[in-house]
N, C-alpha and C. Protein backbone atom coordinates (compact mmCIF):
# COMPACT_ATOMS: atom_id res chain seq x y z
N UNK A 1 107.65 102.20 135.64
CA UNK A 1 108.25 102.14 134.33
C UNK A 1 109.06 103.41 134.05
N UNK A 2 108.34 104.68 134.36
CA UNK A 2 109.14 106.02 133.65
C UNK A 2 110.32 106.01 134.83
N UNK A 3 110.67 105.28 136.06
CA UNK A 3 111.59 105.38 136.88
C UNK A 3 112.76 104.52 136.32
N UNK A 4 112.64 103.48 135.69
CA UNK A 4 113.61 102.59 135.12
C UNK A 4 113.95 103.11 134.04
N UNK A 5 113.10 103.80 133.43
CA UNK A 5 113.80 104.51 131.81
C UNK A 5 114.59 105.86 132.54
N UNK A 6 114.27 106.25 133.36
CA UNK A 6 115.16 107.46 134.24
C UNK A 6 115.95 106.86 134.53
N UNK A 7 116.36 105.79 135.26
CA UNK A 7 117.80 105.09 135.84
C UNK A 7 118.22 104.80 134.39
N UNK A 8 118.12 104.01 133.19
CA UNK A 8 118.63 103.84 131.90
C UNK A 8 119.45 104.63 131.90
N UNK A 9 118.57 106.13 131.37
CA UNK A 9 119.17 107.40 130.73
C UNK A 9 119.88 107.74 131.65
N UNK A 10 120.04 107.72 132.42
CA UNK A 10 120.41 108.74 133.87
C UNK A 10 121.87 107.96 133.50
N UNK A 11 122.08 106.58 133.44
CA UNK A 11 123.35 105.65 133.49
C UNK A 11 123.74 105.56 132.25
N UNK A 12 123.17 106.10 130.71
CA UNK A 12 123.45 106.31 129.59
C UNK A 12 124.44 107.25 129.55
N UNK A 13 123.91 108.72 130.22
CA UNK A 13 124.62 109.71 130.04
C UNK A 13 125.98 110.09 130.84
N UNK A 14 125.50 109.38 131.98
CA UNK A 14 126.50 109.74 133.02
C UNK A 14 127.86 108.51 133.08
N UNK A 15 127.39 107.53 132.60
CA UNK A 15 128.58 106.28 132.67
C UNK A 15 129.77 106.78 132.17
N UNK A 16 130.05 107.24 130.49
CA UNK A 16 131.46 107.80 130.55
C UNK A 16 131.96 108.36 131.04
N UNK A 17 131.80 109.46 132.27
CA UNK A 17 132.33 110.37 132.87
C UNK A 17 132.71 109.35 133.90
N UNK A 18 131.71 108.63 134.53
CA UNK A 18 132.58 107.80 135.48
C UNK A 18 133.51 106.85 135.54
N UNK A 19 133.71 106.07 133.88
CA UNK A 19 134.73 105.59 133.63
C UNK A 19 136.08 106.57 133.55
N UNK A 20 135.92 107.78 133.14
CA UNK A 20 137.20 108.60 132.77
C UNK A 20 137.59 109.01 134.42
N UNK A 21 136.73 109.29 135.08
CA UNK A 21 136.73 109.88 136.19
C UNK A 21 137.90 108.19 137.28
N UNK A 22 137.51 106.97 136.81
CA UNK A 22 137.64 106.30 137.68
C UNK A 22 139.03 105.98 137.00
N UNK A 23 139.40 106.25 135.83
CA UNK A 23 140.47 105.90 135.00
C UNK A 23 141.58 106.89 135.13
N UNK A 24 141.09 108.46 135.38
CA UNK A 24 141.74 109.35 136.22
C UNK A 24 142.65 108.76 137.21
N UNK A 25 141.44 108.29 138.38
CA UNK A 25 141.80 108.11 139.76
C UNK A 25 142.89 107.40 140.08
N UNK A 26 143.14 105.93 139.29
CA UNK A 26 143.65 104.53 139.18
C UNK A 26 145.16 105.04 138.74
N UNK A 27 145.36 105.80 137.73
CA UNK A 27 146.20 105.81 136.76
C UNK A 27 147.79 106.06 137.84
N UNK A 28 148.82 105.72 136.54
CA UNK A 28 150.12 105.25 137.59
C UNK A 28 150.71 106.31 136.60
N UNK A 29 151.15 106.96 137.91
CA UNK A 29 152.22 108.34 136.81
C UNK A 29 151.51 109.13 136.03
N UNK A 30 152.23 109.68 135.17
CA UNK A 30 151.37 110.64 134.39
C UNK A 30 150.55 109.94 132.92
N UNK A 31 150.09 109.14 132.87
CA UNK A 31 149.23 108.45 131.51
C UNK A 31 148.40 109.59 130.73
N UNK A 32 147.65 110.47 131.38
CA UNK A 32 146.87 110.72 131.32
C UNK A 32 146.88 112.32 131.05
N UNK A 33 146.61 113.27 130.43
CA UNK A 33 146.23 114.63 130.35
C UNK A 33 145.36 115.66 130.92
N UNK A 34 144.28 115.11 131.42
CA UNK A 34 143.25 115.37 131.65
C UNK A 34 141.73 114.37 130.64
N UNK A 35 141.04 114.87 131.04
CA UNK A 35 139.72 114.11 131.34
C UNK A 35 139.78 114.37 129.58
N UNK A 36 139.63 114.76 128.75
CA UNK A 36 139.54 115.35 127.15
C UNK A 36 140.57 113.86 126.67
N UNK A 37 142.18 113.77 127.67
CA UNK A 37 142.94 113.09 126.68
C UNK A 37 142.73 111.61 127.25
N UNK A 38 142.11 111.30 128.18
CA UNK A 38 142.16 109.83 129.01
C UNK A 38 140.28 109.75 127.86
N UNK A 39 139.60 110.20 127.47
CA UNK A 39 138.83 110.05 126.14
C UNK A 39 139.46 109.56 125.55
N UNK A 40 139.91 110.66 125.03
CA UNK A 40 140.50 110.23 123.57
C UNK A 40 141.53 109.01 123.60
N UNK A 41 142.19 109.00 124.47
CA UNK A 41 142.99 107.50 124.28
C UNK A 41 142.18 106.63 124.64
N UNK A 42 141.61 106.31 125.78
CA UNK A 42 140.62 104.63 125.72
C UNK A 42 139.66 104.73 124.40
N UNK A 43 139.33 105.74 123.92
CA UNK A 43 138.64 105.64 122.55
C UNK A 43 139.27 104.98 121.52
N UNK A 44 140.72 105.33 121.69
CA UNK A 44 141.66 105.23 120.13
C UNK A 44 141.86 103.23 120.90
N UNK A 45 142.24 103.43 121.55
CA UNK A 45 142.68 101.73 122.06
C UNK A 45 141.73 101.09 122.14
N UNK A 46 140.21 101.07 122.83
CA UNK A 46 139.44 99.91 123.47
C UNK A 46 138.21 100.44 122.46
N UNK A 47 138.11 101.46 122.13
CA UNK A 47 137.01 101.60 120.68
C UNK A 47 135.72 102.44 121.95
N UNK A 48 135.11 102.78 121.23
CA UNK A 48 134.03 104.00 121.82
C UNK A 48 133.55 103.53 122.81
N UNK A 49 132.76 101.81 122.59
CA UNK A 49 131.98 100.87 123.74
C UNK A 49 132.85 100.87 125.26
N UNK A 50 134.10 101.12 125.36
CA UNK A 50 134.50 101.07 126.86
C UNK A 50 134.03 101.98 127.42
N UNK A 51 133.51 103.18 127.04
CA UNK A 51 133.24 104.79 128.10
C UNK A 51 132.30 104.11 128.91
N UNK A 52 131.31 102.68 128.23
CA UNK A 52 129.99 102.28 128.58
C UNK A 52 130.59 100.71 129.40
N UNK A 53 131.90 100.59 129.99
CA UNK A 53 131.84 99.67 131.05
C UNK A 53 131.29 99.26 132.15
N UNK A 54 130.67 98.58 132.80
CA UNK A 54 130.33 98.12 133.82
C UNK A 54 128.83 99.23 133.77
N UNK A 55 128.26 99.82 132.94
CA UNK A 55 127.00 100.19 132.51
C UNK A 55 125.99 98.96 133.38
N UNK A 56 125.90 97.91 133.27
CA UNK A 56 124.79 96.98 133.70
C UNK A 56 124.86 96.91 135.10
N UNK A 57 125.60 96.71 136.06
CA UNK A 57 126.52 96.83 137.43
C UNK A 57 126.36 98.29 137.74
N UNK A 58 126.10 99.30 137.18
CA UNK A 58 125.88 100.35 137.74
C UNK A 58 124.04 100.92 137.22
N UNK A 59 123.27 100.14 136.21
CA UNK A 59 122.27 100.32 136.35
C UNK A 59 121.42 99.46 137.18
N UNK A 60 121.53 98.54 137.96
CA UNK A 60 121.05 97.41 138.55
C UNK A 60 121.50 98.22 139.94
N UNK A 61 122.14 98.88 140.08
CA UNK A 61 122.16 99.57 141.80
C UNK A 61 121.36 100.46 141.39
N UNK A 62 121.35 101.57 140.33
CA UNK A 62 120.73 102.78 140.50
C UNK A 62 119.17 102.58 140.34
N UNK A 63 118.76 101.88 139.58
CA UNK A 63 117.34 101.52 139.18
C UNK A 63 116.20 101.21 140.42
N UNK A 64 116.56 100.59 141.53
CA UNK A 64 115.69 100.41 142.75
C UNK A 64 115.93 101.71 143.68
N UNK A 65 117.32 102.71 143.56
CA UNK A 65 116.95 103.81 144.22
C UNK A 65 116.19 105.07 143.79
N UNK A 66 116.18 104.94 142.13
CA UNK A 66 115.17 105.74 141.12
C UNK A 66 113.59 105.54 141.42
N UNK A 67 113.27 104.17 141.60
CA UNK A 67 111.95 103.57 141.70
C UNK A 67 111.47 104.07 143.38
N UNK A 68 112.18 103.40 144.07
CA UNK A 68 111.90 104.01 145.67
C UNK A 68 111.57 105.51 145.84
N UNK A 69 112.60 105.76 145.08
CA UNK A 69 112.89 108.00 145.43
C UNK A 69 111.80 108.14 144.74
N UNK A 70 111.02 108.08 143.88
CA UNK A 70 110.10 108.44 142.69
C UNK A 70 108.60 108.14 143.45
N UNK A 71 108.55 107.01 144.00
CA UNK A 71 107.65 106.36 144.79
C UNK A 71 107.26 107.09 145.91
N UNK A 72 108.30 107.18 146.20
CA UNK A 72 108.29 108.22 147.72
C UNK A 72 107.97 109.58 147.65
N UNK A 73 108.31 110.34 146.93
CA UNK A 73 108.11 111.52 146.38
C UNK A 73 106.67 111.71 146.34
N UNK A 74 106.08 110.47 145.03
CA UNK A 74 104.47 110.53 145.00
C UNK A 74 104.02 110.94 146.13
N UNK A 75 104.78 110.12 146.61
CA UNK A 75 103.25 109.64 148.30
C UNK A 75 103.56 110.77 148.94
N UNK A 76 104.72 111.16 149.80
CA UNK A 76 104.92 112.22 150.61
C UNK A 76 104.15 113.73 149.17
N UNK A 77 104.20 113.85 148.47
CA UNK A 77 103.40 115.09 148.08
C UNK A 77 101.92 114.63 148.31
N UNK A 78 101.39 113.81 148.48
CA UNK A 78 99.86 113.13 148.42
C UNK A 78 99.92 113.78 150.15
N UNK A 79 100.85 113.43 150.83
CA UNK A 79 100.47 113.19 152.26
C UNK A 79 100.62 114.77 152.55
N UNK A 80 101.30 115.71 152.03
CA UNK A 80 101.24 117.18 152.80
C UNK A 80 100.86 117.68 151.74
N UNK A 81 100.63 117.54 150.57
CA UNK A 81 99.78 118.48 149.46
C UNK A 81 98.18 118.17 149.27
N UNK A 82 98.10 116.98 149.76
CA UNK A 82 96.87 116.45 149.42
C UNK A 82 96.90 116.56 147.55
N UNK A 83 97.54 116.58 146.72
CA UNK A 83 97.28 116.28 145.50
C UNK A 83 98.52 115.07 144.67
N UNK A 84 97.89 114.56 143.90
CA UNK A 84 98.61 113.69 142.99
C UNK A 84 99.18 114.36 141.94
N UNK A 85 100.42 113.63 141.78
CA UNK A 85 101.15 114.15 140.35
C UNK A 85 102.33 114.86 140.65
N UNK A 86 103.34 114.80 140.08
CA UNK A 86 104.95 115.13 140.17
C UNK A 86 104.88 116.66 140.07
């Protein structure tokens, strides 16, 4: 459970940057200012909810490598620490 609320947040915080970042990348000519003005314009045009595109599509990959890594972690500290707990 606390691994899926980590992939959530983890894809809460980090999703707008990767939309601006991917909106950067794409862009034809100069559209764009930097990362501050490719904000502020998909804000002013598509309204605040676009920074959070494809949010579900990118929490549905990250969520089983949160759970695995988290899982794994446990166990490998169990197996050379001999103790439980993060």
């Amino acid at each position: 459970v606390s691994a899926t609320i980590a992939s959530f947040v983890g894809n809460l915080l980090a999703n707008p940057f990767d939309v601006i970042k991917s909106r950067l990348q794409n862009m034809q000519g100069q559209m764009y200012g930097g990362m501050a003005d490719c904000a502020k314009q998909t804000i002013a045009k598509e309204g605040i909810l676009a920074l959070w595109t494809g949010f579900t599509p990118a929490f549905i990959k990250l969520t089983p490598y949160v759970v695995i890594s988290f899982s794994l972690l446990e166990y490998m500290s169990v197996v050379f620490t001999g103790k439980t707990g993060i």
